[in-house]
Protein backbone atom coordinates (compact mmCIF):
# COMPACT_ATOMS: atom_id res chain seq x y z
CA UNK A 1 -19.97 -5.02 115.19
CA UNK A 2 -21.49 -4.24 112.32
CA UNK A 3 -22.88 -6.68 110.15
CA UNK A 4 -21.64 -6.86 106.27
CA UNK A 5 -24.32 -8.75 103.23
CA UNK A 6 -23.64 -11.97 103.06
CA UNK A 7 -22.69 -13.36 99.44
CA UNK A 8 -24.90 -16.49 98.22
CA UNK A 9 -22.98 -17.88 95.56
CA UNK A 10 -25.80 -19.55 93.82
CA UNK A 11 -27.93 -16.01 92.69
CA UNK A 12 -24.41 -14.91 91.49
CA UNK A 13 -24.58 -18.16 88.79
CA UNK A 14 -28.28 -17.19 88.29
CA UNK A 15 -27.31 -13.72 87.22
CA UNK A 16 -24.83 -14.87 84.84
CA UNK A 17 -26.75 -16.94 83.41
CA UNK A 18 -28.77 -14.70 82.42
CA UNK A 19 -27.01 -13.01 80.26
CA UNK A 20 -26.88 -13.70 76.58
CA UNK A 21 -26.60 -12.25 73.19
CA UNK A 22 -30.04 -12.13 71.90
CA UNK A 23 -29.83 -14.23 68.24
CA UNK A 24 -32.89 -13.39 67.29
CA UNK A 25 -33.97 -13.22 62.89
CA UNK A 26 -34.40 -9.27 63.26
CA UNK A 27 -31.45 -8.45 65.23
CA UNK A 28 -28.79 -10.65 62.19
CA UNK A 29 -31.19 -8.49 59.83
CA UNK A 30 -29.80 -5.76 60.97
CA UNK A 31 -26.47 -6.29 61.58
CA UNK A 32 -25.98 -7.48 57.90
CA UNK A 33 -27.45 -4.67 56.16
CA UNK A 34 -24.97 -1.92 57.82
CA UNK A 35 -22.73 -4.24 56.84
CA UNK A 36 -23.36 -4.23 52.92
CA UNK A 37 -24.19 -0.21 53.04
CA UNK A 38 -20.49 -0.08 54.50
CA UNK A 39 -19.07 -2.53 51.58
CA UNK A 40 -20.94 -0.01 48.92
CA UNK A 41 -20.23 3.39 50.22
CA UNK A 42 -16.41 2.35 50.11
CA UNK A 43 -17.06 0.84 46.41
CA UNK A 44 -18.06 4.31 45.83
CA UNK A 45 -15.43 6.16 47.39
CA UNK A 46 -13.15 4.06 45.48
CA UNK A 47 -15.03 4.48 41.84
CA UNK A 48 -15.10 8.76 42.67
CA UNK A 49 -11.90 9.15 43.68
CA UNK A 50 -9.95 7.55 40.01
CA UNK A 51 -12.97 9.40 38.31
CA UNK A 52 -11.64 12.35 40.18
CA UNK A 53 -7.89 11.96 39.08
CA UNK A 54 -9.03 11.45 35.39
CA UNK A 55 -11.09 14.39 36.01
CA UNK A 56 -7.91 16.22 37.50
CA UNK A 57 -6.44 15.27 34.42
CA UNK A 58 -8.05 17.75 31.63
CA UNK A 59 -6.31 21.10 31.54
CA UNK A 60 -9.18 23.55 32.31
CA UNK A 61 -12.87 23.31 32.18
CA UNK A 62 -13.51 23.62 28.91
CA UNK A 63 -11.41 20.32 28.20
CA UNK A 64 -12.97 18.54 30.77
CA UNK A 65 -16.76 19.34 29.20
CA UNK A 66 -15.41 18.40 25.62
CA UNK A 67 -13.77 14.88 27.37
CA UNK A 68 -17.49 14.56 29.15
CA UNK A 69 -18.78 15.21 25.21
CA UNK A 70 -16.64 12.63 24.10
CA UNK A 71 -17.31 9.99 25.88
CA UNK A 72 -21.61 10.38 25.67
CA UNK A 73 -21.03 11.68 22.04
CA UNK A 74 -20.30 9.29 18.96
CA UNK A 75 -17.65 10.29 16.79
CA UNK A 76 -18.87 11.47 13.15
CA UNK A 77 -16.65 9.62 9.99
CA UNK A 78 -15.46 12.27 8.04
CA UNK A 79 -13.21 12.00 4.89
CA UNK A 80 -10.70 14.51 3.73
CA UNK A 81 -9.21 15.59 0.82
CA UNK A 82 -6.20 17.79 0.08
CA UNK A 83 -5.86 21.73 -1.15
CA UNK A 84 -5.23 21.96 -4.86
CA UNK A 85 -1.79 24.21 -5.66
CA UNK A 86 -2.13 25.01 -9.47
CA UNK A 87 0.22 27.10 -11.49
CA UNK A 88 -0.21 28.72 -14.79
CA UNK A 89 -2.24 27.59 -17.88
CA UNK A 90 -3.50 23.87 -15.43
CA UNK A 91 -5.58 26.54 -13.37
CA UNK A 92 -7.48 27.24 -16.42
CA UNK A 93 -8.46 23.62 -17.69
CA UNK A 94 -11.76 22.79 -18.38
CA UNK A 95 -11.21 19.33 -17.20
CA UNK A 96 -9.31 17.41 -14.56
CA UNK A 97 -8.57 13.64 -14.92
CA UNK A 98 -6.24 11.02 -13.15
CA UNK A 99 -4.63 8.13 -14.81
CA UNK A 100 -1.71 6.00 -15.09
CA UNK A 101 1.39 6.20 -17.92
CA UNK A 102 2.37 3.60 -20.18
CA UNK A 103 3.77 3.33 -23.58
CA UNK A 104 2.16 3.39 -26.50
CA UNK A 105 3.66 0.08 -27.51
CA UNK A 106 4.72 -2.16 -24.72
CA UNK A 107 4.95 -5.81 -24.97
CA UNK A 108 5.52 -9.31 -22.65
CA UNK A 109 7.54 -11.15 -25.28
CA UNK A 110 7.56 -14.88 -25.23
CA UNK A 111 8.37 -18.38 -27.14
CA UNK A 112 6.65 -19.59 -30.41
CA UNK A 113 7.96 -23.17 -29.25
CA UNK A 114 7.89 -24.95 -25.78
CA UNK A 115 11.23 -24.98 -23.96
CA UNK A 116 13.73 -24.75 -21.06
CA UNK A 117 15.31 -21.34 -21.18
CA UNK A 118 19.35 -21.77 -21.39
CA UNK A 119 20.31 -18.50 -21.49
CA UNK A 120 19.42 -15.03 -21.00
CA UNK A 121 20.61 -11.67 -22.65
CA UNK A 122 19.52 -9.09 -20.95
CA UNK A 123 19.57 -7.31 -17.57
CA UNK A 124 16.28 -5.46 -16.29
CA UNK A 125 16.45 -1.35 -17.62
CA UNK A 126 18.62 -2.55 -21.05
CA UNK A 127 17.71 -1.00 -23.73
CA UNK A 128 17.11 -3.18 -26.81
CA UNK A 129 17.08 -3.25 -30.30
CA UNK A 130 14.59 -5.07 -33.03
CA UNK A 131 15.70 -8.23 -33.71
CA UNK A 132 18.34 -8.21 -30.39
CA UNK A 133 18.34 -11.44 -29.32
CA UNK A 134 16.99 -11.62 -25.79
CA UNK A 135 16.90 -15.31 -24.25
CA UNK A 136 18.25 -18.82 -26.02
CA UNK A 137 16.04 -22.03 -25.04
CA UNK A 138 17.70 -25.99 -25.49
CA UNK A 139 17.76 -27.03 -28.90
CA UNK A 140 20.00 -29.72 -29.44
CA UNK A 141 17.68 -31.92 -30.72
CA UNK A 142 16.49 -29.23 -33.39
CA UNK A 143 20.01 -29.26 -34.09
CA UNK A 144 20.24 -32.84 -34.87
CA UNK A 145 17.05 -32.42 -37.48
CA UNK A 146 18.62 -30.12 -38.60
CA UNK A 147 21.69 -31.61 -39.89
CA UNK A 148 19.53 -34.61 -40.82
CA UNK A 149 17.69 -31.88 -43.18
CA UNK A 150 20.75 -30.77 -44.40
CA UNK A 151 21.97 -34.14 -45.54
CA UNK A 152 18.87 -35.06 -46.66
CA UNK A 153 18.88 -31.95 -49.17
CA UNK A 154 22.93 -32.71 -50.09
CA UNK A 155 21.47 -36.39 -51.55
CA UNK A 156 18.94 -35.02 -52.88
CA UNK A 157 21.07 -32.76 -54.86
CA UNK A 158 24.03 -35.09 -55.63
CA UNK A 159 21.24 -37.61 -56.83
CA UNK A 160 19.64 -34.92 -59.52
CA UNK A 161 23.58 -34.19 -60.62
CA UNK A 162 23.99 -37.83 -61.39
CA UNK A 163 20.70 -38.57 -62.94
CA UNK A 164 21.37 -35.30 -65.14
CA UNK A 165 24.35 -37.25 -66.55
CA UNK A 166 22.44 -40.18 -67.05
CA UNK A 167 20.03 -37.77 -68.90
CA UNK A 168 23.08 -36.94 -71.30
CA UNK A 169 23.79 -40.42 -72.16
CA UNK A 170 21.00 -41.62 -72.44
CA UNK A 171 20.42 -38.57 -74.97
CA UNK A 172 23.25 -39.48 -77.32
CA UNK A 173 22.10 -43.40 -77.26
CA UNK A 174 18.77 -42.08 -78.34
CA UNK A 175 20.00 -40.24 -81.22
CA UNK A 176 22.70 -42.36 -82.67
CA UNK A 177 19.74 -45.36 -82.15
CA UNK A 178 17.83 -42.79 -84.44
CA UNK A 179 20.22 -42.52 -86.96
CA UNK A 180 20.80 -46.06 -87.08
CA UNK A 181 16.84 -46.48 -87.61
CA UNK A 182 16.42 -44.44 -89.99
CA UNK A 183 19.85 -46.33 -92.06
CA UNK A 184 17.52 -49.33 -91.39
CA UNK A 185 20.57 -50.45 -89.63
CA UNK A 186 18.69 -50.38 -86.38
CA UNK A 187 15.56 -52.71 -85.82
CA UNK A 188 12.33 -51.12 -84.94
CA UNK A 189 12.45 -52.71 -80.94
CA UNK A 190 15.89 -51.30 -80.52
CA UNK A 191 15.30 -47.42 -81.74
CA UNK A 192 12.36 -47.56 -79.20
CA UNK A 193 14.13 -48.93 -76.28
CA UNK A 194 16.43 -46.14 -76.55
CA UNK A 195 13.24 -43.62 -77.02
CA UNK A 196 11.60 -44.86 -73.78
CA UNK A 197 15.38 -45.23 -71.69
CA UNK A 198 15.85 -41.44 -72.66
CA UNK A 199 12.20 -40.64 -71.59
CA UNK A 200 12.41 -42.45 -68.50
CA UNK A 201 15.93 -41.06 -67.47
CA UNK A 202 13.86 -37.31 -67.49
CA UNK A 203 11.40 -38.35 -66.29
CA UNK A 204 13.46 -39.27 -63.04
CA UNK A 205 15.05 -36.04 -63.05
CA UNK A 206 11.78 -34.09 -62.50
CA UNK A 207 11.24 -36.57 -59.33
CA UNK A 208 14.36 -36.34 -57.66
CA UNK A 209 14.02 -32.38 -58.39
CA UNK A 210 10.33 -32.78 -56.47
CA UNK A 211 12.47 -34.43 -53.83
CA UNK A 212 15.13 -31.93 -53.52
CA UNK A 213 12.25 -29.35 -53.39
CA UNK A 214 10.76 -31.39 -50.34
CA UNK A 215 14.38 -31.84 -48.70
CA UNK A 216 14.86 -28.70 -49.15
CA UNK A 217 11.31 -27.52 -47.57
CA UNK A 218 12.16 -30.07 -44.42
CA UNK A 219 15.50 -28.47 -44.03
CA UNK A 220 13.67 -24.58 -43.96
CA UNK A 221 11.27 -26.07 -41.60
CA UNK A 222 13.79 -27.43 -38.87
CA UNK A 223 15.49 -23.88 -39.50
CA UNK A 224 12.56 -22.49 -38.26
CA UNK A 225 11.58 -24.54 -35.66
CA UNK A 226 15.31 -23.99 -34.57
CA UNK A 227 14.94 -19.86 -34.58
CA UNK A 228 11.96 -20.61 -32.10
CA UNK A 229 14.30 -21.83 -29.85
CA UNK A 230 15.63 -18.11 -29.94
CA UNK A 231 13.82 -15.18 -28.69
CA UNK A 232 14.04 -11.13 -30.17
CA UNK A 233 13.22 -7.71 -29.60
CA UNK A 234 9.94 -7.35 -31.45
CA UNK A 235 10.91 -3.13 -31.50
CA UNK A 236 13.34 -0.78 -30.42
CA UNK A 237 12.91 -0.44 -26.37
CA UNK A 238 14.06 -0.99 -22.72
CA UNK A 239 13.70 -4.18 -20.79
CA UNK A 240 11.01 -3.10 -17.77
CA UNK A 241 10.56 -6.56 -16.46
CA UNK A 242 12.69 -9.38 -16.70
CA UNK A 243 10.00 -12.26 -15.93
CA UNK A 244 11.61 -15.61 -15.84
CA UNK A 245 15.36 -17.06 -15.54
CA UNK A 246 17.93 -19.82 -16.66
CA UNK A 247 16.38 -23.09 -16.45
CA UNK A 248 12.61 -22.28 -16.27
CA UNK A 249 10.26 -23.68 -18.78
CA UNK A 250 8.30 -21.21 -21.24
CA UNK A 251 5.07 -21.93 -23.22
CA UNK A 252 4.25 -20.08 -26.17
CA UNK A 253 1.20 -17.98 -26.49
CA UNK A 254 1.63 -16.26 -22.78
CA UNK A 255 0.22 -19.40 -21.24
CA UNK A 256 2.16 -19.72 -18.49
CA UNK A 257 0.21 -20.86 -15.12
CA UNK A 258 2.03 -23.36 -12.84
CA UNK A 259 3.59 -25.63 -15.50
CA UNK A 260 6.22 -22.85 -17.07
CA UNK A 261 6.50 -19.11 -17.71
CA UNK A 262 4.73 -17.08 -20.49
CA UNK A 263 7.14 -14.85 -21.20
CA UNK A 264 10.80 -13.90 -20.12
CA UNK A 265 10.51 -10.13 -20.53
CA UNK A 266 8.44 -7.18 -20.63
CA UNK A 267 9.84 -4.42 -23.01
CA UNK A 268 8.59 -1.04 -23.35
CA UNK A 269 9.41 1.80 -25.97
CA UNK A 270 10.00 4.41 -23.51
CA UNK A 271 10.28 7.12 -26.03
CA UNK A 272 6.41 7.24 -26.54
CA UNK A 273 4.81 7.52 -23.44
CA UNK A 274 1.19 8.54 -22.67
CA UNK A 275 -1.19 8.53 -20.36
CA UNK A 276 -4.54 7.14 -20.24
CA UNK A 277 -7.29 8.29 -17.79
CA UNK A 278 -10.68 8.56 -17.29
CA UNK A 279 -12.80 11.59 -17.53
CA UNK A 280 -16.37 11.71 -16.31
CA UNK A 281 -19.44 11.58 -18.81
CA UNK A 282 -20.30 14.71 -17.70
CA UNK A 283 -17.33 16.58 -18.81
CA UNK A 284 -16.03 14.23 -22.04
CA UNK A 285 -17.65 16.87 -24.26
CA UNK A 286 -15.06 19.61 -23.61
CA UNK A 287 -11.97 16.86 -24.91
CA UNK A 288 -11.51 16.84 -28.11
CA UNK A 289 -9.09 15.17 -30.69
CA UNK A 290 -5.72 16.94 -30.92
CA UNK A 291 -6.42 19.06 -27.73
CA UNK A 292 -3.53 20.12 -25.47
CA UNK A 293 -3.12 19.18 -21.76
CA UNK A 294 -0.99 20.16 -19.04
CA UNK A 295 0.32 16.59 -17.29
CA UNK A 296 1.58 16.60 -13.76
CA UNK A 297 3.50 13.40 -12.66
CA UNK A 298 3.20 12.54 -8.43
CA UNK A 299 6.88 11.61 -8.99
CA UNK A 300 7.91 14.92 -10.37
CA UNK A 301 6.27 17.44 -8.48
CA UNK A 302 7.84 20.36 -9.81
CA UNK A 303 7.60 19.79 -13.19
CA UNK A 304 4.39 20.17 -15.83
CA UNK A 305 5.06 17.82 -18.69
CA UNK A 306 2.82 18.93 -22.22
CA UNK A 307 0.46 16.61 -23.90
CA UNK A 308 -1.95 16.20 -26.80
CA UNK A 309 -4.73 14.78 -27.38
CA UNK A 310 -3.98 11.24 -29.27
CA UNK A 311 -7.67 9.19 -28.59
CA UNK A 312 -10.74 9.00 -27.01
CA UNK A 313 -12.49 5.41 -26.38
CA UNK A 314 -15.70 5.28 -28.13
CA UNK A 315 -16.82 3.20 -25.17
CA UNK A 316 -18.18 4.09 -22.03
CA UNK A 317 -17.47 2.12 -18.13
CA UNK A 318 -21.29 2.19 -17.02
CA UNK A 319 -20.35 1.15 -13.40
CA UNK A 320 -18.19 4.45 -13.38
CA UNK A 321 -19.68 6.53 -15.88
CA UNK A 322 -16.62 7.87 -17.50
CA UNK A 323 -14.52 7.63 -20.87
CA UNK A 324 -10.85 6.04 -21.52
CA UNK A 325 -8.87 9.04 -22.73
CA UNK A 326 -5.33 8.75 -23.88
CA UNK A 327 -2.95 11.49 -24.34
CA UNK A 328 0.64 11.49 -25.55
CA UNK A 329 3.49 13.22 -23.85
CA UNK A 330 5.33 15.06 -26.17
CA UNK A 331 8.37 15.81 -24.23
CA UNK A 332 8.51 12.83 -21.63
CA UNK A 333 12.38 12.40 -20.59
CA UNK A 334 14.33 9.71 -18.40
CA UNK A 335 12.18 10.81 -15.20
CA UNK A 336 8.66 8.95 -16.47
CA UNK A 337 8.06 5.20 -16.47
CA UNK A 338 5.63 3.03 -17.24
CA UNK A 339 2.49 2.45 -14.34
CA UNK A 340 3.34 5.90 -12.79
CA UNK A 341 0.20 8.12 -11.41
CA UNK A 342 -0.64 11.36 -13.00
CA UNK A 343 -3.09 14.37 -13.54
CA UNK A 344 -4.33 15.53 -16.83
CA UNK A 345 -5.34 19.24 -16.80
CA UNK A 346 -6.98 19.55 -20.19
CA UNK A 347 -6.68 22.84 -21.68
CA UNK A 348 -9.35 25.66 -23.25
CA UNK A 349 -9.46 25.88 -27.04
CA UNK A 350 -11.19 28.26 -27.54
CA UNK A 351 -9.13 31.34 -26.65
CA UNK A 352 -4.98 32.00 -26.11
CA UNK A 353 -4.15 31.05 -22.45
CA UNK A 354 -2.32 34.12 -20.62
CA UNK A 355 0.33 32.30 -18.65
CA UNK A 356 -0.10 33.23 -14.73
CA UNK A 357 2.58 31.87 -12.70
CA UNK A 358 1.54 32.65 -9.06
CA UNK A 359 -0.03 30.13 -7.61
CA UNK A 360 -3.47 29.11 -7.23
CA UNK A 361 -5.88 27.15 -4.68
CA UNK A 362 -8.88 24.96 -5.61
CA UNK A 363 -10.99 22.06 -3.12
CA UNK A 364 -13.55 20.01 -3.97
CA UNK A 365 -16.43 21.95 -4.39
CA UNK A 366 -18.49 19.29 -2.18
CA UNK A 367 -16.12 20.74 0.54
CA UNK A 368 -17.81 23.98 0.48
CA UNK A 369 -20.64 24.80 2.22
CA UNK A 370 -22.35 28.72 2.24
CA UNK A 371 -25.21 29.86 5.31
CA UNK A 372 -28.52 31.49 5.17
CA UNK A 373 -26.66 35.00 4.65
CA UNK A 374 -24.07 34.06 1.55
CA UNK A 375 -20.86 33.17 3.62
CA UNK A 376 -18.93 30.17 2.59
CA UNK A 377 -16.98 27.70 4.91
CA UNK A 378 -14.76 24.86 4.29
CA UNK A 379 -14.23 22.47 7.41
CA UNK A 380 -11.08 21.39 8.86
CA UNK A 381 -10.10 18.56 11.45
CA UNK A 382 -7.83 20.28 14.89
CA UNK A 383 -5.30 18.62 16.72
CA UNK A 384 -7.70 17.46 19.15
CA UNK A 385 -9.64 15.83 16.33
CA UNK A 386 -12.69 18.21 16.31
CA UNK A 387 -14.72 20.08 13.41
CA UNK A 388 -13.51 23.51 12.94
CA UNK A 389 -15.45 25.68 10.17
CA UNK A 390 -13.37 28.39 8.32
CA UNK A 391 -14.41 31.15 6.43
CA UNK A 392 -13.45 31.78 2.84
CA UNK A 393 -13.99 33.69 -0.01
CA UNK A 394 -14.35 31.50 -3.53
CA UNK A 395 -14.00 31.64 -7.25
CA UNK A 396 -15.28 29.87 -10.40
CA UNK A 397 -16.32 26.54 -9.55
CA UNK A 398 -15.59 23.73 -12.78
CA UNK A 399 -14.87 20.35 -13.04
CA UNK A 400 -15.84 19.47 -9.81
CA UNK A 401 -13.51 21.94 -7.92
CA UNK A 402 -13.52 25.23 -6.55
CA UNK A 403 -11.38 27.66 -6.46
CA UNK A 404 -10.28 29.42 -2.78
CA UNK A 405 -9.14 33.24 -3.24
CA UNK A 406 -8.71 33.95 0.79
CA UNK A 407 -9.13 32.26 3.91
CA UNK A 408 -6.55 28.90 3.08
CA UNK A 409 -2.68 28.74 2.88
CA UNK A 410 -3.12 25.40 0.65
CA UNK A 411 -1.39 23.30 3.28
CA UNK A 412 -4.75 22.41 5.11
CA UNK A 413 -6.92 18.94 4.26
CA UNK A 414 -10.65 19.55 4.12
CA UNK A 415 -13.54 17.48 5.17
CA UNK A 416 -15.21 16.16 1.84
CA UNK A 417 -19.64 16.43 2.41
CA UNK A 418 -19.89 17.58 5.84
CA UNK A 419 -23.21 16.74 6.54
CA UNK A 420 -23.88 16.80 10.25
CA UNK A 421 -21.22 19.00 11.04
CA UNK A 422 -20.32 21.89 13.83
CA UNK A 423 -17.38 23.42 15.17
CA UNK A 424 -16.23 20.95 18.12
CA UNK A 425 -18.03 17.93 16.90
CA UNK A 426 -15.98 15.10 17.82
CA UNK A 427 -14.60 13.35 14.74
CA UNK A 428 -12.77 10.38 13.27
CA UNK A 429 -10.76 10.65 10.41
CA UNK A 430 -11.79 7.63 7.94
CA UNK A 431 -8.94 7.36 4.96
């Protein structure tokens, strides 16, 4: 027989015991840092791949190196400024001002007396005539004084009547008394108590007179002070503003403020309306008295109104540097009010205007720039919000604006001192 190994059990228990995971400092090293490079490579795969879909994302490569641009590249602030259409003789002016329209006489009309309004006359856009009684404040107690004056002034009168007969009686007792005297049928003391009782009896008819005068004041004075209770139409106008209502207290002088209302209306003569703007320093030598000007109105755009000339401030706005100019419109109709904005195109004088109809385009000159060789560009913001330079070909440059012969349609907006600037330069619009 052959003989097999036998098995000891013990060395099989040795052997296993043995064996054991070694625990060592290095070996957790280890372990741990293939652990973190794991954790970051996937952090990285992660980050790529949504960089890759926004990449994905740009329509060619030329986006995707102006949306690489963007993002490293600060926007430049850029303003802009519309084309100028002009027709006609406004292409020609020598000057260009904005400004506002009012009317030459235009007025908040209020109280001459404290009061609580009772009633009102008027509706706002009425027009008004002088002396058309617009509001009504509480006056009963004016009312009263009133009648008190008027009583007053009644006595007054009926007391002269009867003193003036006393005057007449006292007249004929004087003279019979004198006849008497002088019959030396009359003692001395008698004749000249009926001297002095026909002295005295005018003598009170000049005071109560003085005291009808006075009644008679004290009644015109609680007249007035009653007609205060009443306000008018200083002029011929329309009502632009109605600025209080029934039951409000008004102030007189305009005071107003948190106690009670200045005034209850604002009325304008709408028949003489001007406009007043301001024209640079630079330029206020080419306006003159009685000079005409073209007026465009934002709210009318396709109508020139004509104006003239009426003043020119002899005082200058040193923060702005420019002159108050106002100028009438001489044919202003139903379509202009009061606080609307305008342009004032003042005209040549010195030589007959040949009326041109087609249009014509001006920018700000500051819009223009011109390169080392002579060719002008204006600049223009795309869709995507980038510079774009265009070429164009320019007139006579006055008043601070240029005129644009070819290259523009007049719809575009140019970019105002474009400093800095190159076509695709990223940039935001500031208004």
């Amino acid at each position: 027989m052959s003989s097999q190994p036998s098995t000891n059990p013990d060395s099989s228990r040795d052997a296993l015991a043995s064996l054991k995971i070694n625990r060592s400092p290095e070996a957790e090293s280890t372990s741990g840092g293939i652990w973190k490079w794991l954790f970051l490579l996937l952090l990285l795969g992660v980050a790529g791949w949504f960089g890759y879909q926004a990449y994905q994302q740009r329509d060619d490569l030329a986006d995707r190196t102006n949306w690489v641009q963007d993002v490293l590249k600060k926007r430049i602030e850029v303003q802009l400024k519309s084309i100028y259409i002009q027709k006609g003789r406004s292409a020609d002016a020598v000057v260009v001002a904005t400004g506002y329209l009012g009317s030459r006489r235009q007025a908040r009309i209020g109280a001459r007396a404290a009061g609580r309004i009772a009633r009102l006359n008027f509706e706002e856009g009425n027009r008004v005539k002088k002396g058309e009684l617009l509001a009504e404040l509480e006056h009963k107690d004016l009312e009263a004084s009133l009648a008190a004056s008027v009583a007053s002034v009644s006595r007054a009168q009926a007391a002269l009547a009867e003193q003036t007969i006393l005057i007449e009686q006292a007249k004929v007792d004087f003279s019979r008394a004198e006849r008497l005297w002088k019959a030396r049928s009359f003692s001395k003391s008698e004749y000249d108590q009926a001297k002095y009782s026909y002295r005295s009896t005018v003598a009170r008819r000049n005071s109560l007179r003085a005291e009808l005068n006075l009644a008679s004041a004290q009644k015109t004075q609680a007249e007035q002070m009653k007609e205060n209770m009443f306000i008018r139409a200083p002029f011929d106008g329309t009502v632009i503003s109605k600025d209080a209502e029934v039951g409000e207290s008004i102030l007189p002088g305009g005071m107003g403020g948190g106690s009670g209302r200045g005034s209850v209306a604002t009325v304008a003569d709408l028949d003489n309306l001007e406009i007043e703007c301001d024209v640079q320093e630079d330029f206020i030598s080419r306006v003159s008295d009685g000079q005409e000007a073209d007026i465009a109105v934002d709210a009318v755009p396709d109508k020139k109104y004509h104006g003239i000339v009426r003043k020119i401030i002899p005082m200058g706005d040193r923060a702005r540097a420019t002159i108050k100019v106002k100028v009438t419109i001489t044919d202003a109709d139903d379509l202009l009010f009061p606080e609307m904005a305008g342009t004032v195109y003042f005209l040549p004088t010195e030589k007959e205007l040949t009326v041109d109809d087609s249009p014509r385009m001006f920018c700000p000159d500051t819009s223009v720039t011109t390169d080392d060789t002579g060719n002008s560009f204006v600049w223009i913001v795309d869709s995507e919000k980038r510079a774009k330079s265009i070429a164009v070909k320019t007139g006579d440059t006055r008043d601070d604006r240029t005129e644009i012969t070819e290259g523009l349609n007049g719809s575009e907006r140019v970019v105002i001192f474009p400093d800095g600037l190159s076509d695709g330069t990223p940039v935001q619009v500031s208004e």
